[in-house]
Protein backbone atom coordinates (compact mmCIF):
# COMPACT_ATOMS: atom_id res chain seq x y z
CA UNK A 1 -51.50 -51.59 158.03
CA UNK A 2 -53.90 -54.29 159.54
CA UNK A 3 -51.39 -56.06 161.41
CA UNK A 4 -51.41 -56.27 165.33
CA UNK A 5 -53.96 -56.05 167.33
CA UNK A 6 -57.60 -54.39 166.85
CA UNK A 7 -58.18 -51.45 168.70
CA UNK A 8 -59.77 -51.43 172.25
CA UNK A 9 -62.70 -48.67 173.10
CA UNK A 10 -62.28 -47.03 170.11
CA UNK A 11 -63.03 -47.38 165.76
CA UNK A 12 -60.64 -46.17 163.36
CA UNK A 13 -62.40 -44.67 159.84
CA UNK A 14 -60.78 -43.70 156.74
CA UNK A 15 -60.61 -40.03 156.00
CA UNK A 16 -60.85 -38.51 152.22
CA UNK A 17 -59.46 -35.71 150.66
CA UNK A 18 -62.73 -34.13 151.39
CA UNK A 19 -61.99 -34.40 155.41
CA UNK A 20 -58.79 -31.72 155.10
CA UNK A 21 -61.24 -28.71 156.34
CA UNK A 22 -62.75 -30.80 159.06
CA UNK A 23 -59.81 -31.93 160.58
CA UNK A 24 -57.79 -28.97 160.24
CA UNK A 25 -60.30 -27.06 162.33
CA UNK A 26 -59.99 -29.91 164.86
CA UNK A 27 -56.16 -29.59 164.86
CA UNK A 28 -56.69 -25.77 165.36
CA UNK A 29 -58.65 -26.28 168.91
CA UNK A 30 -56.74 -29.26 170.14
CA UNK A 31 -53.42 -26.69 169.71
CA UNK A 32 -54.53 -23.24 170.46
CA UNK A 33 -53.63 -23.40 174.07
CA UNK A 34 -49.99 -24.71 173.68
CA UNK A 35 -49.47 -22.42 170.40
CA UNK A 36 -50.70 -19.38 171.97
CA UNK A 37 -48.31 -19.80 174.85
CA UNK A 38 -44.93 -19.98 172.86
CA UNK A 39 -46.81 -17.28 170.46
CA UNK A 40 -47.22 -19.24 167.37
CA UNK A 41 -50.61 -19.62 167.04
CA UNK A 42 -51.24 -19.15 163.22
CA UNK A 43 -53.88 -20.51 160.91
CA UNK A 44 -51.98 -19.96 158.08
CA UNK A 45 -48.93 -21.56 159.44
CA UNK A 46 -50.82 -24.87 160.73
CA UNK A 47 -53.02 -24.96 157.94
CA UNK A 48 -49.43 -25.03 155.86
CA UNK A 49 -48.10 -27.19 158.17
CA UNK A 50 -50.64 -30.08 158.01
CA UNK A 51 -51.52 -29.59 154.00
CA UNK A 52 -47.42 -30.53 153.85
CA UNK A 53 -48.02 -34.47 154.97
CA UNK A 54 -51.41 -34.92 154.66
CA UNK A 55 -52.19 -38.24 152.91
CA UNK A 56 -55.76 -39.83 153.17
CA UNK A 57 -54.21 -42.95 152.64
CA UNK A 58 -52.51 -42.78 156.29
CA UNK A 59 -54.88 -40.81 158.11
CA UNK A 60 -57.67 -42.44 160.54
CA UNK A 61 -60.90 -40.76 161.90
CA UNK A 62 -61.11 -41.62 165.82
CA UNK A 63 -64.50 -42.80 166.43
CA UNK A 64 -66.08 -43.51 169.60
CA UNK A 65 -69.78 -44.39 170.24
CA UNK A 66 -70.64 -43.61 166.53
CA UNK A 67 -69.10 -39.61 166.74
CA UNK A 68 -65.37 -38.60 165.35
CA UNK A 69 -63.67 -37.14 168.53
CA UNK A 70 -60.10 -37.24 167.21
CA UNK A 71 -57.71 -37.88 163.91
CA UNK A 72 -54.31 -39.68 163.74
CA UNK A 73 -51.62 -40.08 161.04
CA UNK A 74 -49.58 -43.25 161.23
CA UNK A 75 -47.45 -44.07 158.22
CA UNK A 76 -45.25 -47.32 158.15
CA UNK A 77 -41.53 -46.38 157.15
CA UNK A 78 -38.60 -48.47 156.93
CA UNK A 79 -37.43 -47.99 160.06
CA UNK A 80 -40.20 -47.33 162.26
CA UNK A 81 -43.85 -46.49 162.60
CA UNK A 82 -43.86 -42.42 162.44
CA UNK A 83 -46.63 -41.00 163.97
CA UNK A 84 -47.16 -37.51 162.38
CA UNK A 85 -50.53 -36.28 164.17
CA UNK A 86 -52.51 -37.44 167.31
CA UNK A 87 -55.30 -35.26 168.65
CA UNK A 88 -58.27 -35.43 170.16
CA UNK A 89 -61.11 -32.89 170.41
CA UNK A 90 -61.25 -30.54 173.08
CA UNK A 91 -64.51 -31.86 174.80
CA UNK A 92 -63.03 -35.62 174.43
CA UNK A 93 -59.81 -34.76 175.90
CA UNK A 94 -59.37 -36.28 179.69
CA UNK A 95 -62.20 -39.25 179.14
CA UNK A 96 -58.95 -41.56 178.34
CA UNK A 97 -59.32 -41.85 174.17
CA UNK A 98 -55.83 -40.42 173.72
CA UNK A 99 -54.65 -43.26 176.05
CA UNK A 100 -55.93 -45.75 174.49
CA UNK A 101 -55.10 -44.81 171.33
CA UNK A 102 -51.75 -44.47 171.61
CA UNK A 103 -51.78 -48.40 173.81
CA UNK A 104 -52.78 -49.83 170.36
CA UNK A 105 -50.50 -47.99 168.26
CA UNK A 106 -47.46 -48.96 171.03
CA UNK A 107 -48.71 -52.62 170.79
CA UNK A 108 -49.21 -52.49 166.74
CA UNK A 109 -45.44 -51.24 166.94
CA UNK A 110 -44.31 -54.15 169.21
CA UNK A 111 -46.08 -56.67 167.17
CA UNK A 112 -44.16 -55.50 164.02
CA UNK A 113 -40.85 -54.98 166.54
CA UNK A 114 -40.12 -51.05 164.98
CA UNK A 115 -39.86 -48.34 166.97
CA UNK A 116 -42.37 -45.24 167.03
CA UNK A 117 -41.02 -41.55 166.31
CA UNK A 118 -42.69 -38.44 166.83
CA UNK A 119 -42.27 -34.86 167.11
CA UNK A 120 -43.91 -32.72 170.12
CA UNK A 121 -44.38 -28.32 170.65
CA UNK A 122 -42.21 -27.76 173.78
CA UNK A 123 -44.84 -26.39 175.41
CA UNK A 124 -47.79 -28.74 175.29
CA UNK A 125 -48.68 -30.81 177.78
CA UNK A 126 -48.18 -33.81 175.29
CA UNK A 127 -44.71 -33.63 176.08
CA UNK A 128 -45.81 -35.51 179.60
CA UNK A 129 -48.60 -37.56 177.88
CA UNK A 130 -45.64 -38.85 175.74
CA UNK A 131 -42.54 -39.35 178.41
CA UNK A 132 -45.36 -41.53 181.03
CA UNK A 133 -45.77 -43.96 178.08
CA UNK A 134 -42.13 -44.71 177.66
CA UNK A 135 -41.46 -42.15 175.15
CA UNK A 136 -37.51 -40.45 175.37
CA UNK A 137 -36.22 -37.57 173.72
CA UNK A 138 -33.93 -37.86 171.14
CA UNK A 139 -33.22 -33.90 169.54
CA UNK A 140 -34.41 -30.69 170.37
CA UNK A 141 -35.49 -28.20 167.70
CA UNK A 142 -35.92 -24.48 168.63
CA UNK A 143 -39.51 -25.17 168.51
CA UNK A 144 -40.24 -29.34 168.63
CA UNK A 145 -38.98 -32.23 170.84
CA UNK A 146 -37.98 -35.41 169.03
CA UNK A 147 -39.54 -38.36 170.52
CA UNK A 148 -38.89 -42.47 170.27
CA UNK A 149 -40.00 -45.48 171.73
CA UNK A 150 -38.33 -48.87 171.05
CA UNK A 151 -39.90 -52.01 170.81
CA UNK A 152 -40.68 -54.01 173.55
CA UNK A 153 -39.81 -57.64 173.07
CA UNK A 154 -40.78 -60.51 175.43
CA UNK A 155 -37.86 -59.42 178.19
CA UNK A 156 -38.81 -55.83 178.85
CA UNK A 157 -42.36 -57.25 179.01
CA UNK A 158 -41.61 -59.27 181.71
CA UNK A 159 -39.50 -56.95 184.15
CA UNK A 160 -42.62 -54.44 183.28
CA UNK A 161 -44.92 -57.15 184.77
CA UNK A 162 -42.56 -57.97 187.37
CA UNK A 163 -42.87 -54.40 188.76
CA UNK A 164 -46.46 -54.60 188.21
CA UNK A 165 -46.79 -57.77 190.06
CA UNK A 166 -44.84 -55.78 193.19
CA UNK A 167 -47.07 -52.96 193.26
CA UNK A 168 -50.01 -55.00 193.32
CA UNK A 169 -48.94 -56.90 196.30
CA UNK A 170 -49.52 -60.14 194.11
CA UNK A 171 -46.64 -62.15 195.66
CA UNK A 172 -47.99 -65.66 193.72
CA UNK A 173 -47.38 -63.88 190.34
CA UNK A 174 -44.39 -61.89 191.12
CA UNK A 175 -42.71 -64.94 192.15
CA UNK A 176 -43.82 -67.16 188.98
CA UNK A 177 -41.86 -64.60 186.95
CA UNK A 178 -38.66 -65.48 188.97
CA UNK A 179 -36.84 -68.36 188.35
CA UNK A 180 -36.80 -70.61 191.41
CA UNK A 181 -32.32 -70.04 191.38
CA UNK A 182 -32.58 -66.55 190.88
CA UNK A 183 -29.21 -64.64 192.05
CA UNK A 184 -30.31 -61.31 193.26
CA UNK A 185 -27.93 -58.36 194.95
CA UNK A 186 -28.88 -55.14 196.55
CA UNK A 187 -25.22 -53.11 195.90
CA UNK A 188 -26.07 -50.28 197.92
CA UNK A 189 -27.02 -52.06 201.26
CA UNK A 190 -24.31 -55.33 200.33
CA UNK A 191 -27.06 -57.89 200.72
CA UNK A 192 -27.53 -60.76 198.58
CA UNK A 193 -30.47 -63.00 197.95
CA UNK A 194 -29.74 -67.08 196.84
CA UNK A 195 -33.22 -68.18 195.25
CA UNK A 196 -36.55 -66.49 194.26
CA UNK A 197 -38.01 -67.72 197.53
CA UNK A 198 -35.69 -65.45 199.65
CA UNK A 199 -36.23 -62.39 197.13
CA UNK A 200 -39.86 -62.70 197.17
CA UNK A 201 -40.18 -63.15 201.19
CA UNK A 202 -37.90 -59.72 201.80
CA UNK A 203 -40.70 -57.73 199.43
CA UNK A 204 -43.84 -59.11 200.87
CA UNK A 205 -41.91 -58.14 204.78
CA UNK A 206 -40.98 -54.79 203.68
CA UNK A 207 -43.03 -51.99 205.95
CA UNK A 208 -45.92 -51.45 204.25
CA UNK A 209 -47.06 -47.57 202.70
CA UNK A 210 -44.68 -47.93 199.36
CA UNK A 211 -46.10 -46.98 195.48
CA UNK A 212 -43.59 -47.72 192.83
CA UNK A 213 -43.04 -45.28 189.89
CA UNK A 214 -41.77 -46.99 186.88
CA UNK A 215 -39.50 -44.10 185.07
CA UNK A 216 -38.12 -46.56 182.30
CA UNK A 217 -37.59 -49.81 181.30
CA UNK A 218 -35.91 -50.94 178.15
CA UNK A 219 -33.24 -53.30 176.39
CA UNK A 220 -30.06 -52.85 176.90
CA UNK A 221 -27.39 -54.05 173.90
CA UNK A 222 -26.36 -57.11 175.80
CA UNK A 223 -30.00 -58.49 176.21
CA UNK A 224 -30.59 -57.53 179.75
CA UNK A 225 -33.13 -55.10 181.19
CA UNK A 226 -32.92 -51.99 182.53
CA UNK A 227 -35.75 -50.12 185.06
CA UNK A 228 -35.35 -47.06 186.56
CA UNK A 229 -37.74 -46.57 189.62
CA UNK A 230 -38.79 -44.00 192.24
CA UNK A 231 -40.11 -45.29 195.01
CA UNK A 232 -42.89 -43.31 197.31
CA UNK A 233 -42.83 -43.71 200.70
CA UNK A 234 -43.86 -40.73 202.11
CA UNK A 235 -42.15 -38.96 203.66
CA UNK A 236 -39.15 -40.60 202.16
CA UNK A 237 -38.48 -41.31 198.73
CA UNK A 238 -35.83 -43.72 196.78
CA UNK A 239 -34.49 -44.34 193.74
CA UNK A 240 -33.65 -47.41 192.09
CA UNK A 241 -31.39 -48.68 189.16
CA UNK A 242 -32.80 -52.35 188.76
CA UNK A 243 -30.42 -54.44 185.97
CA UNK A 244 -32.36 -57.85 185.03
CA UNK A 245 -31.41 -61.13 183.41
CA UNK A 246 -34.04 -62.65 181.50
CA UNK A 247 -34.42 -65.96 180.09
CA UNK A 248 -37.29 -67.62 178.60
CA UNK A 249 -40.00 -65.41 180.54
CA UNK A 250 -38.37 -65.70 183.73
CA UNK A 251 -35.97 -63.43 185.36
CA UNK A 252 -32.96 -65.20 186.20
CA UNK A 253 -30.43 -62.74 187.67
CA UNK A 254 -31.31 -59.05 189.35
CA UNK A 255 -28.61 -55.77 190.16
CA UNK A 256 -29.57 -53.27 192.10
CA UNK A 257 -28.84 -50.05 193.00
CA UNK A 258 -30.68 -48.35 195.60
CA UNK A 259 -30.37 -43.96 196.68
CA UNK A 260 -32.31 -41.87 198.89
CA UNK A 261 -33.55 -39.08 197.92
CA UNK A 262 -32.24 -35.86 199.63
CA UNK A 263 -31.52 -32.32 199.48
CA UNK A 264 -27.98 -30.95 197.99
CA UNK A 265 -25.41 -29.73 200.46
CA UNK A 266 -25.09 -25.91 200.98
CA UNK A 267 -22.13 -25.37 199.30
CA UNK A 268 -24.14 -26.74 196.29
CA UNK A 269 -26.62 -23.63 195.87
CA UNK A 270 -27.82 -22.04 192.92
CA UNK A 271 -25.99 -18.56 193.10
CA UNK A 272 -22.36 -19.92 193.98
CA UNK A 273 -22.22 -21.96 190.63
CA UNK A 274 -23.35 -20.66 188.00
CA UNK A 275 -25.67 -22.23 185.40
CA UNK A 276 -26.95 -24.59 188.60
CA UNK A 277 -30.68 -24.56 188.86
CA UNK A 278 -33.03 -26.78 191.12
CA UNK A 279 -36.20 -28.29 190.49
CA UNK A 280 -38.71 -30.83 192.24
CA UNK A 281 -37.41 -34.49 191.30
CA UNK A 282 -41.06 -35.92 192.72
CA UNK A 283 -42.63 -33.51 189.37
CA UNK A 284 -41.55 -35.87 186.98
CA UNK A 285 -43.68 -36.69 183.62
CA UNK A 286 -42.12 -40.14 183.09
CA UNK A 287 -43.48 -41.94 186.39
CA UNK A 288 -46.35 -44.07 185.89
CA UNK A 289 -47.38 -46.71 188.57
CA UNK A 290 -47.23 -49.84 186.61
């Protein structure tokens, strides 16, 4: 698979037959942690487990600066790019590689407009590694999470740079992504905006102190966009379901729907309904700053 683009900070190397040991043992200390906390750390289970789809002809050395700090196996199906195995060594882990790696295999998907599947152990951290890169879960196994990531075409591309645009404060390229008769409503608070120059001039005035946390972004059926945002203002914190029009690079149309975030009402507790648990909403593995 040569198609897409070359990879960024990193080499890719063909592995042999010969490799199977080598990377094995590699597997083994890049999973340890998250097998030993579910209890199923076993050599002779992973070393069944890998033997099962290992093919040289799909497997890549990770090489950076001359030294093999990872392995990956990427095989082109039908349907979709399936990526079997991604790990990096130990002492590697944290410096970025697995980052970048899976950036070019996200692009090399995009360019070839499949979608990427993958499986995950519950308990490893990859699960958030995954979910922050646009990743969604699609079945649950007693042990493994399914994962996918569609394609992004040219639209979702450009409501992802639109946000990034926002966060960066760059006003003269968030409003070059708006068409200049943009038609944008803010449900929640009834207020409607006639042209790009009026949408742009209520960001740039809004009080300052605000990060935005892209949570997802992707196609919906009809062709238009769909983000959903948290929004950090400390102390408060809002939520945002952000429906975009696209057309020819420019977004022509915007929905919104804007919450608060708050605590649940009393009556709403934990012990009076059963099966009702809480957890932090700010802890969440999908948001990524764009």
């Amino acid at each position: 698979m040569n198609v897409g683009p070359a990879p960024a900070g990193f080499a890719l190397e063909a592995a042999t037959a010969a490799d199977f040991e080598a990377l094995l043992a590699l597997r083994l200390r890049a999973m340890r942690d998250s097998l030993t906390r579910v209890g199923r750390y076993d050599e002779q289970r992973a070393r069944e487990r890998l033997a099962a789809g290992f093919d040289p002809a799909h497997t890549r050395h990770i090489v950076v600066d001359g030294q093999r700090v990872g392995f990956i196996v990427l095989k082109r199906l039908t349907r979709a790019l399936r990526l079997d195995h991604l790990y990096i060594d130990p002492p590697f882990q944290r410096h970025g590689i697995g980052r970048r790696v899976l950036d070019w295999i996200c692009a090399k998907a995009d360019h070839l407009q499949l979608p990427v599947e993958l499986v995950v152990l519950k308990a490893s951290d990859a699960n958030r590694f995954y979910l922050r890169r646009g990743f969604v879960a699609t079945g649950d196994g007693d042990w493994d999470i399914d994962y996918l990531r569609l394609p992004q075409g040219p639209s979702v591309q450009t409501v992802r740079e639109w946000w990034h645009a926002l966060q960066a404060r760059d006003w003269a390229r968030a409003r070059a992504l708006l068409r200049a008769d943009l038609q944008a409503t803010w449900w929640t608070s009834g207020e409607r905006f006639d042209g790009a120059d009026a949408f742009i001039e209520a960001q740039r005035r809004y009080p300052e102190g605000w990060t935005v946390q892209l949570l997802e972004c992707t196609r919906l059926e009809d062709g238009r966009v769909l983000a959903l945002l948290r929004v950090d203002q400390p102390p408060q914190h809002f939520y945002a379901t952000s429906i975009a029009r696209v057309d020819d690079g420019h977004i022509i149309g915007l929905e919104e729907y804007w919450a608060t975030l708050e605590a649940p009402p009393a009556w709403r507790a934990p012990p009076a309904i059963a099966g009702l648990g809480r957890f932090d909403p700010l802890d969440d593995p999908r948001a990524l700053t764009p």
